[in-house]
C-alpha atoms as a PDB file:
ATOM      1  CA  UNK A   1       4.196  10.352  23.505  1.00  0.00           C
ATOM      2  CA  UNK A   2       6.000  11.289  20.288  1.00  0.00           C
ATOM      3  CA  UNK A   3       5.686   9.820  16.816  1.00  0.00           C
ATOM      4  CA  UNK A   4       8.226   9.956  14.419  1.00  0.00           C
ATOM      5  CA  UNK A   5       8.400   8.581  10.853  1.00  0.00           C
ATOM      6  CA  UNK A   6      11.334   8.406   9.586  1.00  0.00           C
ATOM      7  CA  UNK A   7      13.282   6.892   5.716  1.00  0.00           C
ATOM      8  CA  UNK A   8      16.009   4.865   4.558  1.00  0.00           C
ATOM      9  CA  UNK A   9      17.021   5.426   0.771  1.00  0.00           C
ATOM     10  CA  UNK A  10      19.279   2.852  -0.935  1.00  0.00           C
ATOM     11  CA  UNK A  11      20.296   3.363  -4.276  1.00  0.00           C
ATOM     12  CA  UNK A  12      22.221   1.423  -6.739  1.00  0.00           C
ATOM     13  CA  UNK A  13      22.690   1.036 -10.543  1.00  0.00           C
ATOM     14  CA  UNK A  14      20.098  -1.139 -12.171  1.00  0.00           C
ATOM     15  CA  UNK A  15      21.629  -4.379 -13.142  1.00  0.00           C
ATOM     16  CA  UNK A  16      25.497  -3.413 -11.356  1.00  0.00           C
ATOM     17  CA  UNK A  17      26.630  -6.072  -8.485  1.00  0.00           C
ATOM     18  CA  UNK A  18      29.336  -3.734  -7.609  1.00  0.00           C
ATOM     19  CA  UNK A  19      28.886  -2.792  -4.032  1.00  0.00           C
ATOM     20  CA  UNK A  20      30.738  -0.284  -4.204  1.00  0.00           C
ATOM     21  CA  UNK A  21      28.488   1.716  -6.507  1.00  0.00           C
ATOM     22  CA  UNK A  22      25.749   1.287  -3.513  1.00  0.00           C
ATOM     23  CA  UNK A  23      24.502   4.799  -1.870  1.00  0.00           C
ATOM     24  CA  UNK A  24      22.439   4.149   1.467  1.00  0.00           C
ATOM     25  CA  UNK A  25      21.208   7.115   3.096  1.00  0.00           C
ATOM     26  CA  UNK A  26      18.569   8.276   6.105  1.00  0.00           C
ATOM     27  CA  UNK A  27      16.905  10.878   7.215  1.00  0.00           C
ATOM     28  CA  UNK A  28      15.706  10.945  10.854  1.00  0.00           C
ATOM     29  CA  UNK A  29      19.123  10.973  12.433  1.00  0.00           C
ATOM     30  CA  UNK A  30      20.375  14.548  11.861  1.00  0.00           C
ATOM     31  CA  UNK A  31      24.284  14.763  11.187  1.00  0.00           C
ATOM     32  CA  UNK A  32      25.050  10.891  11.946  1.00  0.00           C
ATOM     33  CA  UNK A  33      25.628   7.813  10.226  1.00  0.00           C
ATOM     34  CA  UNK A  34      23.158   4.745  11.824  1.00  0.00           C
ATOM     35  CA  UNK A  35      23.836   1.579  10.559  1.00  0.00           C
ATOM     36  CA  UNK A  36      25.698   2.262   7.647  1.00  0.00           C
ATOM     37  CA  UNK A  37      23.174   5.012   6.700  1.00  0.00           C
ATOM     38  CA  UNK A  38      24.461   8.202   6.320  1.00  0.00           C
ATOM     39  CA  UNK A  39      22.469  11.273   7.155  1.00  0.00           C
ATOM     40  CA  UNK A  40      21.137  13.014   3.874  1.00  0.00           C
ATOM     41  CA  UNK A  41      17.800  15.509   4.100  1.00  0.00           C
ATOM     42  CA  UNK A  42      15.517  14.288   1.692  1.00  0.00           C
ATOM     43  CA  UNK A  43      11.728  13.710   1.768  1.00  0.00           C
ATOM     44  CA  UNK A  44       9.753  10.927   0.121  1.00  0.00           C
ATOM     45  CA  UNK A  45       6.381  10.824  -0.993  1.00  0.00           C
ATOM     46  CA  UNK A  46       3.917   8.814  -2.643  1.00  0.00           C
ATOM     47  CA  UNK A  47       0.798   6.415  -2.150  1.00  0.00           C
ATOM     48  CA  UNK A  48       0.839   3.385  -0.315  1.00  0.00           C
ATOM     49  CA  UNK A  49      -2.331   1.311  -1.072  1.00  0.00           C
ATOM     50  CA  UNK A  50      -1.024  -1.923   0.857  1.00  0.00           C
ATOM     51  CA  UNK A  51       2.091  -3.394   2.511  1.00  0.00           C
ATOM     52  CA  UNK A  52       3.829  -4.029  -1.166  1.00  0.00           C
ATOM     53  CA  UNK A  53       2.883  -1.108  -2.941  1.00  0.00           C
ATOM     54  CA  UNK A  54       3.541  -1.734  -6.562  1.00  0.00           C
ATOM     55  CA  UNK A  55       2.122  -0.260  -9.467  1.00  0.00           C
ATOM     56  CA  UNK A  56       2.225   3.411  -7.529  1.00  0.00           C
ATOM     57  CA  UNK A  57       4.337   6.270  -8.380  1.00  0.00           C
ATOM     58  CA  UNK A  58       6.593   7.913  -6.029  1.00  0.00           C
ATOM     59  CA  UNK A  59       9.374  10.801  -6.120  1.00  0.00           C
ATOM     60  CA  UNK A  60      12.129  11.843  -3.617  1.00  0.00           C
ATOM     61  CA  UNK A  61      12.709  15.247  -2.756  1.00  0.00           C
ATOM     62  CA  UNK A  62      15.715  16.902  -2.120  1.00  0.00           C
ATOM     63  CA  UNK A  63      17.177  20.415  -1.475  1.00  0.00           C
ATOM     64  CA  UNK A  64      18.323  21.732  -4.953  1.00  0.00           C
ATOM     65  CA  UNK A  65      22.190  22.266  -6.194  1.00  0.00           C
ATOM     66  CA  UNK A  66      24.437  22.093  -8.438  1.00  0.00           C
ATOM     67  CA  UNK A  67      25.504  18.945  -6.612  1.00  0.00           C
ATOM     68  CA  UNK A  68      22.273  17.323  -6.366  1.00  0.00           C
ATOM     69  CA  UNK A  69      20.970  18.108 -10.187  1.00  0.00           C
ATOM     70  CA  UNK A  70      25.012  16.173 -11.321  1.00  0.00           C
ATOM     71  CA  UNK A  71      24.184  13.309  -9.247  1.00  0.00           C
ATOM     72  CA  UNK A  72      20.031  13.325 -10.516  1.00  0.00           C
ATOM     73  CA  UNK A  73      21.416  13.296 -14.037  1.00  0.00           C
ATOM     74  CA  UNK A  74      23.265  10.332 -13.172  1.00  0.00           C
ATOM     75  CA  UNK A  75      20.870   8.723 -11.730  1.00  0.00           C
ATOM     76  CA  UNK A  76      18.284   8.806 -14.907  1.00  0.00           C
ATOM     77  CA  UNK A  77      21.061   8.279 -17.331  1.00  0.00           C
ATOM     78  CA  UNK A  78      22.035   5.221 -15.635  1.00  0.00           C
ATOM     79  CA  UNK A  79      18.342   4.586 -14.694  1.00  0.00           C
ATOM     80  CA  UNK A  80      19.463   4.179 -11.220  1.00  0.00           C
ATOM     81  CA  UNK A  81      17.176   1.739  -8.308  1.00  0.00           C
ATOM     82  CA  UNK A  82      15.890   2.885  -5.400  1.00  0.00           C
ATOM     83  CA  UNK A  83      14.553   1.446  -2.772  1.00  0.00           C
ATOM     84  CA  UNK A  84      12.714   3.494   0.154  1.00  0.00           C
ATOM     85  CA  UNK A  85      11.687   1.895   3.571  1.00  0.00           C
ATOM     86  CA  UNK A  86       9.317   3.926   5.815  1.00  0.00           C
ATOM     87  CA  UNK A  87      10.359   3.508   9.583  1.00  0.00           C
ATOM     88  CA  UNK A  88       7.586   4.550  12.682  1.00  0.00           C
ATOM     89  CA  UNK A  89       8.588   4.586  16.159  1.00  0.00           C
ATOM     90  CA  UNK A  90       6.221   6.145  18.822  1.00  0.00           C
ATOM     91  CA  UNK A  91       8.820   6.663  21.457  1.00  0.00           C
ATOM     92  CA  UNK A  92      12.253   6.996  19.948  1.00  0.00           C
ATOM     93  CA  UNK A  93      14.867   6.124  22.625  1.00  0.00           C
ATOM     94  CA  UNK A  94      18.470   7.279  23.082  1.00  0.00           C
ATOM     95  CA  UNK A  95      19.910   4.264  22.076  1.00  0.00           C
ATOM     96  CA  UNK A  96      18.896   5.412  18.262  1.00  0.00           C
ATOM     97  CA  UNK A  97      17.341   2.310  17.241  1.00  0.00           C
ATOM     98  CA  UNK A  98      15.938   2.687  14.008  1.00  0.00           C
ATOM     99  CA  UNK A  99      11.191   1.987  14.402  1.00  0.00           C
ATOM    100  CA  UNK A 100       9.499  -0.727  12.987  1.00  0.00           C
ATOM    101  CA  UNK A 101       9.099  -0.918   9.528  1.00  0.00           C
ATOM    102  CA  UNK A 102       5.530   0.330   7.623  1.00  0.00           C
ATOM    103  CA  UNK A 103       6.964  -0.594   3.961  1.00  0.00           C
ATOM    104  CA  UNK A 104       9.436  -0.757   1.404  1.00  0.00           C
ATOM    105  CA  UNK A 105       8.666   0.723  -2.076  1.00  0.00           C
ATOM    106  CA  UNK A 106      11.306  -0.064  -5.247  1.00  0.00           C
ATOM    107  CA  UNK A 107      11.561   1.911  -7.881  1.00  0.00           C
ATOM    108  CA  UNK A 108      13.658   3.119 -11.057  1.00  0.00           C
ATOM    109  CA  UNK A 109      14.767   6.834 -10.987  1.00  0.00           C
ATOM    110  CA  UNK A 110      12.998   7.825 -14.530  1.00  0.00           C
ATOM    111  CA  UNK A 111      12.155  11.920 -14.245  1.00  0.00           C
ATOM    112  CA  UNK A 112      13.326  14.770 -12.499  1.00  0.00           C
ATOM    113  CA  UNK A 113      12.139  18.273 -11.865  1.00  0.00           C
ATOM    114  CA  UNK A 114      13.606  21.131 -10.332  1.00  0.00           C
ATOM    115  CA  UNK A 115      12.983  24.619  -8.791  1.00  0.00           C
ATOM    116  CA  UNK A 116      14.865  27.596  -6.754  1.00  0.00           C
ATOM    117  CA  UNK A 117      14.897  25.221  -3.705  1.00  0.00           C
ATOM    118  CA  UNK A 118      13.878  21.625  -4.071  1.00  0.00           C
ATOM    119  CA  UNK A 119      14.776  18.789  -6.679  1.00  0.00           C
ATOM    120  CA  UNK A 120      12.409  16.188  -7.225  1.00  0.00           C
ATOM    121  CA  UNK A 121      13.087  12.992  -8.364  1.00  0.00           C
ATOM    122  CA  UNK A 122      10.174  10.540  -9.416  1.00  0.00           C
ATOM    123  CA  UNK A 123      10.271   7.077  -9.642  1.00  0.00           C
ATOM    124  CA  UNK A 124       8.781   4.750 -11.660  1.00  0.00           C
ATOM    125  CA  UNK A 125       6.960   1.451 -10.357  1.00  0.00           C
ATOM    126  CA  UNK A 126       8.556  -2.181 -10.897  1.00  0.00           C
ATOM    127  CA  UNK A 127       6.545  -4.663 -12.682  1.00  0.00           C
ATOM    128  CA  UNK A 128       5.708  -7.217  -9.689  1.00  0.00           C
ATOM    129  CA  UNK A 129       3.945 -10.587 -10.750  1.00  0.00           C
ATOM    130  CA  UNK A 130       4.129 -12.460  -7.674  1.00  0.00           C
ATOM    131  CA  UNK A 131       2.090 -11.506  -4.555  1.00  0.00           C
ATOM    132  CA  UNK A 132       2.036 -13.511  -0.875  1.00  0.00           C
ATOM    133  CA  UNK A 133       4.899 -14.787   0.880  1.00  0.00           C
ATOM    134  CA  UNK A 134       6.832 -15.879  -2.615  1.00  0.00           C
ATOM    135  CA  UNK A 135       9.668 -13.442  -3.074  1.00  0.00           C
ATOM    136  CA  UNK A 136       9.397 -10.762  -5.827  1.00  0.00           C
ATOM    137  CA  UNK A 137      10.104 -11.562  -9.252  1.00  0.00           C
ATOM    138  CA  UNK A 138       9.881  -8.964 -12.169  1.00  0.00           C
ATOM    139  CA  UNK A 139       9.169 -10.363 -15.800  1.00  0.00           C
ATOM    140  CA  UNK A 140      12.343 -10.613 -17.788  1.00  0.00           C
ATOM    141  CA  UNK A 141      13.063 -12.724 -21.324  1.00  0.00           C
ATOM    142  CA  UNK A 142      14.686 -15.714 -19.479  1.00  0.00           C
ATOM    143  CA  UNK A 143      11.114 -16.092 -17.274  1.00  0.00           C
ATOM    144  CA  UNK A 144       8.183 -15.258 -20.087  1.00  0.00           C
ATOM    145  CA  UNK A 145       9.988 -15.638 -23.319  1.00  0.00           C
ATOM    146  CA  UNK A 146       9.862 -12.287 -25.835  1.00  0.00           C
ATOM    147  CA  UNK A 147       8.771  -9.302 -24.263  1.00  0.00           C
ATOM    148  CA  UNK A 148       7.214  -6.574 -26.569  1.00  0.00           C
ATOM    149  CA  UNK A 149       9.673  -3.279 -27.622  1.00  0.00           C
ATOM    150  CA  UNK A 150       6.412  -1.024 -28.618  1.00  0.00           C
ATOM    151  CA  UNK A 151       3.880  -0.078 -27.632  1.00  0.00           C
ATOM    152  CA  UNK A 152       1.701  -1.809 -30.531  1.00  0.00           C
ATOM    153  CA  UNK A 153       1.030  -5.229 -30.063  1.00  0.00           C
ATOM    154  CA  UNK A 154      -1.324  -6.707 -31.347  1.00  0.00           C
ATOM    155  CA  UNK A 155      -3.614  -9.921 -29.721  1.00  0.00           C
ATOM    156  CA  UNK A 156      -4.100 -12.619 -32.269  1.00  0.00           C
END
């Protein structure tokens, strides 16, 4: 029996519905596209402390270029999203059917660091107020009013 783990990576620009600014990539099928995923080698790591892990740092790893540092840039300037699903499959058959999934973890792309062969890109955890089977909502002006701009507030 073999186990494989295995990632999809879809990125787009916080706050854009322009589809055509959407990236999706994977990593377990070497040299193909699989369902609209195109191969890209990249590694992702991080904690996963339940099914919705919010609240936990992660990064993406990459192999390091002049082409992937351009398109890192772009994706802190524009404080890119990503979104990372973790696929298992014990057996994986030749029909190249993606596993089941473990989890999904979102994220904003807020640092980067680089070296002589990898680029790593850490993201930053969304705010997630809602738990159980109600869908994800992050706080935002139009839900809780005035949200604070410093970091000194004060409790009166």
């Amino acid at each position: 029996m073999r186990i494989s783990f295995g990632h999809r990576l879809t990125l787009s620009p916080t706050g854009s519905a322009n589809d055509n600014e959407i990236f999706r990539f994977q990593n377990y099928r070497i040299n193909q596209e699989h369902d609209g995923f195109l191969f890209l080698p990249f590694g992702f790591s991080g904690l996963c402390a339940n099914r919705s892990p919010d609240n936990i740092e992660a990064s993406l790893v990459f192999p390091n270029s002049g082409l992937s540092r351009t398109w890192a840039t772009r994706l802190l300037d524009e404080q890119w999203f990503a979104q990372v699903t973790t696929l298992f499959d014990e057996n994986i058959n030749a029909d190249l059917q993606p596993g089941q999934t473990l989890f999904t973890y979102q994220g904003i792309c807020m640092s980067a660091a680089w070296d002589e062969e990898r680029l790593s890109i850490r993201l930053g955890t969304i705010l997630d107020s809602v738990r159980g089977s109600v869908p994800n909502r992050v706080l935002s002006r139009s839900l809780v009013g005035n949200l604070p701009i410093s970091s000194g507030v004060r409790m009166s």
